[in-house]
N, C-alpha and C. Protein backbone atom coordinates (compact mmCIF):
# COMPACT_ATOMS: atom_id res chain seq x y z
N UNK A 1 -14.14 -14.64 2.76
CA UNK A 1 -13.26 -14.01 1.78
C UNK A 1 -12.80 -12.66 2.37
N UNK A 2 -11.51 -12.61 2.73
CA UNK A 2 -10.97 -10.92 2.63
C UNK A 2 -11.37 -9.79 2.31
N UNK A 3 -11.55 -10.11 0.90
CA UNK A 3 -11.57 -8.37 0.18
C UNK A 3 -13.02 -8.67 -0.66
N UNK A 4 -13.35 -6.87 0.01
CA UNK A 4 -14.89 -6.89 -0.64
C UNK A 4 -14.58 -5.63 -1.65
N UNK A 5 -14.74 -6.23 -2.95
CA UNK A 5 -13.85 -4.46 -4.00
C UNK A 5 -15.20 -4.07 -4.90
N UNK A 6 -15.36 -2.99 -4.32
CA UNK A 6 -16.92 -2.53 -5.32
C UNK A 6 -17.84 -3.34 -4.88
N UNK A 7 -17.65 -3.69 -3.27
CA UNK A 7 -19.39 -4.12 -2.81
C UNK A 7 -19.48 -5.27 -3.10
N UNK A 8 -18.79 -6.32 -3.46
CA UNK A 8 -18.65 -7.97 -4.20
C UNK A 8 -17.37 -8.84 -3.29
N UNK A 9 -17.65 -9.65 -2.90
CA UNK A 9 -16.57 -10.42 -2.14
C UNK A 9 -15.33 -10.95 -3.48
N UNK A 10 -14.03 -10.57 -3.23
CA UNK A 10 -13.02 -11.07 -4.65
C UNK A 10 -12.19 -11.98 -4.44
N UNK A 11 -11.92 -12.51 -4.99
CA UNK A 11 -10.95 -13.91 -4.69
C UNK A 11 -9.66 -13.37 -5.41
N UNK A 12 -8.98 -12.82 -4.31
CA UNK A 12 -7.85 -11.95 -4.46
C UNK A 12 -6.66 -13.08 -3.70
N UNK A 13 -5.45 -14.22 -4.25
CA UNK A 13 -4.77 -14.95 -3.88
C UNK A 13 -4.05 -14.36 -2.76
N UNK A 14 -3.53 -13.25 -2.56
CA UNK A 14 -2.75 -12.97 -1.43
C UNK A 14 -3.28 -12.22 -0.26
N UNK A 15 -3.63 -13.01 0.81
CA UNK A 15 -4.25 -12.25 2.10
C UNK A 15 -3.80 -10.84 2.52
N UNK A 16 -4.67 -10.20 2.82
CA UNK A 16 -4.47 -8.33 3.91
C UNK A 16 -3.53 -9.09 5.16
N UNK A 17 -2.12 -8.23 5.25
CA UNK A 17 -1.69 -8.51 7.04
C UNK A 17 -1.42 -7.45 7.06
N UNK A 18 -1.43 -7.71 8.26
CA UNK A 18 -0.95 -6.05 8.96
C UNK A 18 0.12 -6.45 9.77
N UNK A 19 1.28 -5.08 9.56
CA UNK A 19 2.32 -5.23 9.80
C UNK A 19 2.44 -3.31 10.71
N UNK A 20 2.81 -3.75 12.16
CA UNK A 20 2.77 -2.32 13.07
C UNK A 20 1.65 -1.66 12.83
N UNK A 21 0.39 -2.47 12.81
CA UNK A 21 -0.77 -1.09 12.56
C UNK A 21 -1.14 -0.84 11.13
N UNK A 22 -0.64 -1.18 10.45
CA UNK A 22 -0.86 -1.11 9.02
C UNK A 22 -1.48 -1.91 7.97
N UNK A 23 -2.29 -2.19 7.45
CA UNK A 23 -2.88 -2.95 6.74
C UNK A 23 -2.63 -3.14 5.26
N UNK A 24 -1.62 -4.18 5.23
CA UNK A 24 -1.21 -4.20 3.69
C UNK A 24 -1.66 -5.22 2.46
N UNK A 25 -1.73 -4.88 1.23
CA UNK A 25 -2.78 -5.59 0.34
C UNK A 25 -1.77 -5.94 -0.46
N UNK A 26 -2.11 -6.51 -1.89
CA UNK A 26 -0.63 -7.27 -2.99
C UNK A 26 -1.26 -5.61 -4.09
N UNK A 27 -0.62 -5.11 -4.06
CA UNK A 27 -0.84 -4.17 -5.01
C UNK A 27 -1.63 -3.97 -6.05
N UNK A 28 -0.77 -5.34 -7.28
CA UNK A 28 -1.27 -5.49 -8.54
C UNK A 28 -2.79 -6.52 -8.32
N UNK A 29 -2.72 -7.39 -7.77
CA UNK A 29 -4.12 -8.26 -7.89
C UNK A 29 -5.39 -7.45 -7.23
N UNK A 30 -5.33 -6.18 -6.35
CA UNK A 30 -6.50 -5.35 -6.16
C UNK A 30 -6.39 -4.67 -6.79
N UNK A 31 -5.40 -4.40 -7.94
CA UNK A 31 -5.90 -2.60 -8.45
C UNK A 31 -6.63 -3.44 -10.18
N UNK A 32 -6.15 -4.56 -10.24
CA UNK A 32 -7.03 -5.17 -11.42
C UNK A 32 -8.09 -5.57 -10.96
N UNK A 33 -8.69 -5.91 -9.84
CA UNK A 33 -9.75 -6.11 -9.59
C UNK A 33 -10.43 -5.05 -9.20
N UNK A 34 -10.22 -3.43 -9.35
CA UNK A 34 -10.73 -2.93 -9.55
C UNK A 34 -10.69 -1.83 -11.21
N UNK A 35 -10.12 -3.00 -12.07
CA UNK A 35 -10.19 -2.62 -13.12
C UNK A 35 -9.06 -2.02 -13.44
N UNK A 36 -8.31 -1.95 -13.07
CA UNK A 36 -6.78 -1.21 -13.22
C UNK A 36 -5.90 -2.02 -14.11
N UNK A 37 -4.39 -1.49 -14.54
CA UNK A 37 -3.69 -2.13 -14.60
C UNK A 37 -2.11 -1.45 -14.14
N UNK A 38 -1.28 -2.38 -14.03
CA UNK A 38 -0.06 -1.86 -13.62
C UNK A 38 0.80 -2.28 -14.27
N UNK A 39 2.48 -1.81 -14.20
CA UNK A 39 3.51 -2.02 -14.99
C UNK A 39 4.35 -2.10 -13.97
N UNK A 40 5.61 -2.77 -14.22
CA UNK A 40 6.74 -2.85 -13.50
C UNK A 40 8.18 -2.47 -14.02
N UNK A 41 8.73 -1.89 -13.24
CA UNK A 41 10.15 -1.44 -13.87
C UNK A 41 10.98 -2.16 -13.19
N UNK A 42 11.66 -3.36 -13.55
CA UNK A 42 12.21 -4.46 -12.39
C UNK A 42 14.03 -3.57 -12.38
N UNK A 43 14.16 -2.81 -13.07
CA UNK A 43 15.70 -2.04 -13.64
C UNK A 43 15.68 -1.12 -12.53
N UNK A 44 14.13 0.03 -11.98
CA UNK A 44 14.33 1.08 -11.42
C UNK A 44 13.41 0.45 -10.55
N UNK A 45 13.03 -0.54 -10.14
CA UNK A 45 11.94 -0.76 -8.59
C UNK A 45 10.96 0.34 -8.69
N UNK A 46 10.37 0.43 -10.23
CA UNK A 46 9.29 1.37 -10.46
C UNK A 46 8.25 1.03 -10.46
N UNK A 47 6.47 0.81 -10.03
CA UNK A 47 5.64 0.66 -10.36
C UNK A 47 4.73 1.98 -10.98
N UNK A 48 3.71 1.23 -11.85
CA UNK A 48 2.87 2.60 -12.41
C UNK A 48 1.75 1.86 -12.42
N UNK A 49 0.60 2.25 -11.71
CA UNK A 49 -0.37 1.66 -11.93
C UNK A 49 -2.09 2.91 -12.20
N UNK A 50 -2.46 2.30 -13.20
CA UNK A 50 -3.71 3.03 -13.57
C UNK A 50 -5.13 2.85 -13.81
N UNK A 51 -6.24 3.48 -12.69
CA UNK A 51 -7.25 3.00 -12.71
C UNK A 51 -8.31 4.74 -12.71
N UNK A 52 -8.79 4.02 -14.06
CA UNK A 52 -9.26 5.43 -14.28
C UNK A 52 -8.75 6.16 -15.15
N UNK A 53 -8.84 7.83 -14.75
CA UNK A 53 -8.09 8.93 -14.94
C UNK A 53 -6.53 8.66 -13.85
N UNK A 54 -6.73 7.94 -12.76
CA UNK A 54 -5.28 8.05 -12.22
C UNK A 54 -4.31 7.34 -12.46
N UNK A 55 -3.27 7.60 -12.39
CA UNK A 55 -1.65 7.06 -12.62
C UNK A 55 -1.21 7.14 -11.61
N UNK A 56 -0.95 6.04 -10.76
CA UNK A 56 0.48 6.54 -9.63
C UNK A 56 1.66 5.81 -10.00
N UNK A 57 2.94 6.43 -9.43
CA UNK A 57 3.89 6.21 -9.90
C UNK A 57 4.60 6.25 -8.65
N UNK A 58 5.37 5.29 -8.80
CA UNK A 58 6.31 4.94 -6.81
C UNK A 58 7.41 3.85 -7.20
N UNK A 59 8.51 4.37 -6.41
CA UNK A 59 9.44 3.22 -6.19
C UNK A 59 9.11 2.56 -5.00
N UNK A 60 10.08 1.18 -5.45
CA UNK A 60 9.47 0.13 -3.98
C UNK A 60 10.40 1.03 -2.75
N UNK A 61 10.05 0.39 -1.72
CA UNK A 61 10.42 0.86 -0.33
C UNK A 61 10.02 2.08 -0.46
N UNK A 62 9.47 3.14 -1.48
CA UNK A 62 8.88 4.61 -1.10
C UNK A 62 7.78 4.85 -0.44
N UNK A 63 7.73 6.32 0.24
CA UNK A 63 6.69 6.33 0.92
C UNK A 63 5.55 7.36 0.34
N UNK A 64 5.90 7.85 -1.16
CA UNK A 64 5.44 8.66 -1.61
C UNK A 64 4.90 8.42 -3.15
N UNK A 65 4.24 8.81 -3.69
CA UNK A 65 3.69 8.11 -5.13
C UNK A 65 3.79 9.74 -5.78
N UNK A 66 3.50 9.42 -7.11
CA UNK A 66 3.82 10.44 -8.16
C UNK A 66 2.04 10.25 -8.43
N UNK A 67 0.81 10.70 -8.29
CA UNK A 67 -0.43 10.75 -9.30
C UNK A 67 -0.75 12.23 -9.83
N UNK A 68 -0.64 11.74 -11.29
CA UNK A 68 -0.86 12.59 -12.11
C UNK A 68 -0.13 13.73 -11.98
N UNK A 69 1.03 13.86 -11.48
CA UNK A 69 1.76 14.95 -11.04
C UNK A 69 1.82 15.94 -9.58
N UNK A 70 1.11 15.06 -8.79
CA UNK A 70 0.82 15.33 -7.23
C UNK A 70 1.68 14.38 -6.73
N UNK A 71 2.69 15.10 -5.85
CA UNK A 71 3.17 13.66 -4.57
C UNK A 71 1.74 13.52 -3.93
N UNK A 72 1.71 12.12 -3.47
CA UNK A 72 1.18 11.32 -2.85
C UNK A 72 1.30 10.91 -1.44
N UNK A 73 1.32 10.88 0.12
CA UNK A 73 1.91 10.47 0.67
C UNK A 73 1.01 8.80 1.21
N UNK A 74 2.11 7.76 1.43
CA UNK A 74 1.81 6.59 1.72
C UNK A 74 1.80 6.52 3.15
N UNK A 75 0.67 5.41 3.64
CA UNK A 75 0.93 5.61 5.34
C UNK A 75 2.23 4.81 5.53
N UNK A 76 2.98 3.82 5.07
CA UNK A 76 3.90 3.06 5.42
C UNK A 76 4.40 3.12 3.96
N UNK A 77 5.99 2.41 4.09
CA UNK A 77 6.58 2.11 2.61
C UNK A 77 6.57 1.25 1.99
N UNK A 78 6.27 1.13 0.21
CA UNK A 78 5.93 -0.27 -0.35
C UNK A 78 6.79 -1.51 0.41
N UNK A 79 6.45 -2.82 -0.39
CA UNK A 79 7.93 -3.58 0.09
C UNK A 79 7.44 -4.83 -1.37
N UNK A 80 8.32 -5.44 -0.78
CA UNK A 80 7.79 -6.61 -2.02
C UNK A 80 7.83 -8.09 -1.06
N UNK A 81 7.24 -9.42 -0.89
CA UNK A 81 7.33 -10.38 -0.25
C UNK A 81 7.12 -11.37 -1.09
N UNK A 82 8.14 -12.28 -1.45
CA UNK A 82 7.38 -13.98 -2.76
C UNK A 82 7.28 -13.15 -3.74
N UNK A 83 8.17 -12.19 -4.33
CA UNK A 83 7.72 -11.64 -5.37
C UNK A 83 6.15 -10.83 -5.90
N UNK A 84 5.94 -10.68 -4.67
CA UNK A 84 4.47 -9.46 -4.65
C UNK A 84 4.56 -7.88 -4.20
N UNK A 85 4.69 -7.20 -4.98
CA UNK A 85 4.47 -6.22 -4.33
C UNK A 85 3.23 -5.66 -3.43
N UNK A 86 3.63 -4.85 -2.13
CA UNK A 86 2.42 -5.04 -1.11
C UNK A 86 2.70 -3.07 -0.80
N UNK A 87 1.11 -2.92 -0.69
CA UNK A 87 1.18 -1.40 -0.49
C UNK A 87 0.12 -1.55 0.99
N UNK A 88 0.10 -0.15 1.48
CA UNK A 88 -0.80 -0.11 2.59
C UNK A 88 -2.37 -0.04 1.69
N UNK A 89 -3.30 -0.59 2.44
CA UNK A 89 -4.30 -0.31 2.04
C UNK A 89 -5.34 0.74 1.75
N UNK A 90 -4.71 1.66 2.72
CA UNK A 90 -5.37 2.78 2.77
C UNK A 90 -4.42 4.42 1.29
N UNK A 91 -3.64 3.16 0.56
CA UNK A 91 -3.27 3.83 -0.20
C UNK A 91 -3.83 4.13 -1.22
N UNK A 92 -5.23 2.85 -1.99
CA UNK A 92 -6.29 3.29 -2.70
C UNK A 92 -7.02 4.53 -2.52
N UNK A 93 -7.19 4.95 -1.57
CA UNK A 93 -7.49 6.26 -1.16
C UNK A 93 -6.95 7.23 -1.60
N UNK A 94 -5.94 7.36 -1.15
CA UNK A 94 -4.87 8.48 -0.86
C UNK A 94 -4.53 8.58 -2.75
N UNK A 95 -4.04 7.93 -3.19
CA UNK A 95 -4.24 7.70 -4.66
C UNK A 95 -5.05 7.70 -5.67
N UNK A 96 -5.84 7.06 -5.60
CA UNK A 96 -7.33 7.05 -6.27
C UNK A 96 -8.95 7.25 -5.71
N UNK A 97 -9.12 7.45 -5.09
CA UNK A 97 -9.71 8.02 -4.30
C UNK A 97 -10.70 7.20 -3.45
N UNK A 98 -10.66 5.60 -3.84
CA UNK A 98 -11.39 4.84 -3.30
C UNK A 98 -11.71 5.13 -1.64
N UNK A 99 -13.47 4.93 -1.30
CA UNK A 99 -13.40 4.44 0.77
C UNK A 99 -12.66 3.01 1.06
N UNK A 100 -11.48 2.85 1.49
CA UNK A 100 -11.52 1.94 1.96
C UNK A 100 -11.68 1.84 3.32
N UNK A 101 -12.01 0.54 3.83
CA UNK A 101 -11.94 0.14 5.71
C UNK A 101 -11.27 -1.25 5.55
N UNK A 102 -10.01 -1.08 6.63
CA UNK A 102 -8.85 -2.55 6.64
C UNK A 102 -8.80 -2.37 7.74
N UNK A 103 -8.90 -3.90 7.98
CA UNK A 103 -8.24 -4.17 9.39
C UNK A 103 -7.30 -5.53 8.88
N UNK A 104 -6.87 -6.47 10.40
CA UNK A 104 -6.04 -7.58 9.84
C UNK A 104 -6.25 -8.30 9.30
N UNK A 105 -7.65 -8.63 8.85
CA UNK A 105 -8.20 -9.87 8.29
C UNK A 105 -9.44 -9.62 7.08
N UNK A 106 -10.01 -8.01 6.71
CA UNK A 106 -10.57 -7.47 5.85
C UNK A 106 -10.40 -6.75 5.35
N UNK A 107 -11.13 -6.49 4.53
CA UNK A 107 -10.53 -5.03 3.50
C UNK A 107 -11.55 -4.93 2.17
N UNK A 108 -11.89 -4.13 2.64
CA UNK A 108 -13.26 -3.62 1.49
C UNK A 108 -12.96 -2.33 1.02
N UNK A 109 -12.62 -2.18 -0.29
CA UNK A 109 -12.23 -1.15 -1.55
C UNK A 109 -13.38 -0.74 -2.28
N UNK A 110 -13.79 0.40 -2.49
CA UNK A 110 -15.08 0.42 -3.28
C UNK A 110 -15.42 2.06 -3.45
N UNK A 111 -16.39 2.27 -4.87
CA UNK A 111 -16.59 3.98 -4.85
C UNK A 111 -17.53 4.16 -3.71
């Protein structure tokens, strides 16, 4: 299994690839599996997603998120693929403060 979220192996449908060095995840199916939820603005290519106390807030193709009133910076820019939106992995971090470690074929999210 891919993704280990909070120390538990998850059966998360869309595989980690990495694209130039980057390790990208499906947005919405890890941030609910770590208890989150998200919204979509399909009008403004807005996502908002919240786990916790945090909120981030980003348009697709951005490289920057809105949490809680802090820019954010992303290592790469969202995108969307099959109708998924896909963020870098190491954006749980940078956002919410999760350790993560990704490479092309894993990815473990966790406090």
């Amino acid at each position: 299994m891919p993704y280990t979220i909070n120390g538990q192996p998850s059966a998360i449908a869309e595989e980690p690839h990495d694209q130039d060095g980057t390790v990208y995840v499906p947005y919405k199916q890890v941030l609910e599996a770590l208890g989150g939820t998200v919204t979509w603005d399909n009008s403004t290519k807005t996502a908002a997603g919240t786990v916790g106390q945090w909120t981030a807030t980003f348009m697709l193709s951005a490289d920057t998120a809105d949490v809680n009133g802090t820019t954010v910076q992303f290592p790469a820019p969202s995108y969307v693929d099959n109708g998924e939106l896909y963020v870098p992995a190491e954006f749980f971090h940078n956002a919410y403060g999760y350790n993560v470690t990704a490479n092309g074929t894993a990815v473990s999210i966790g406090v």
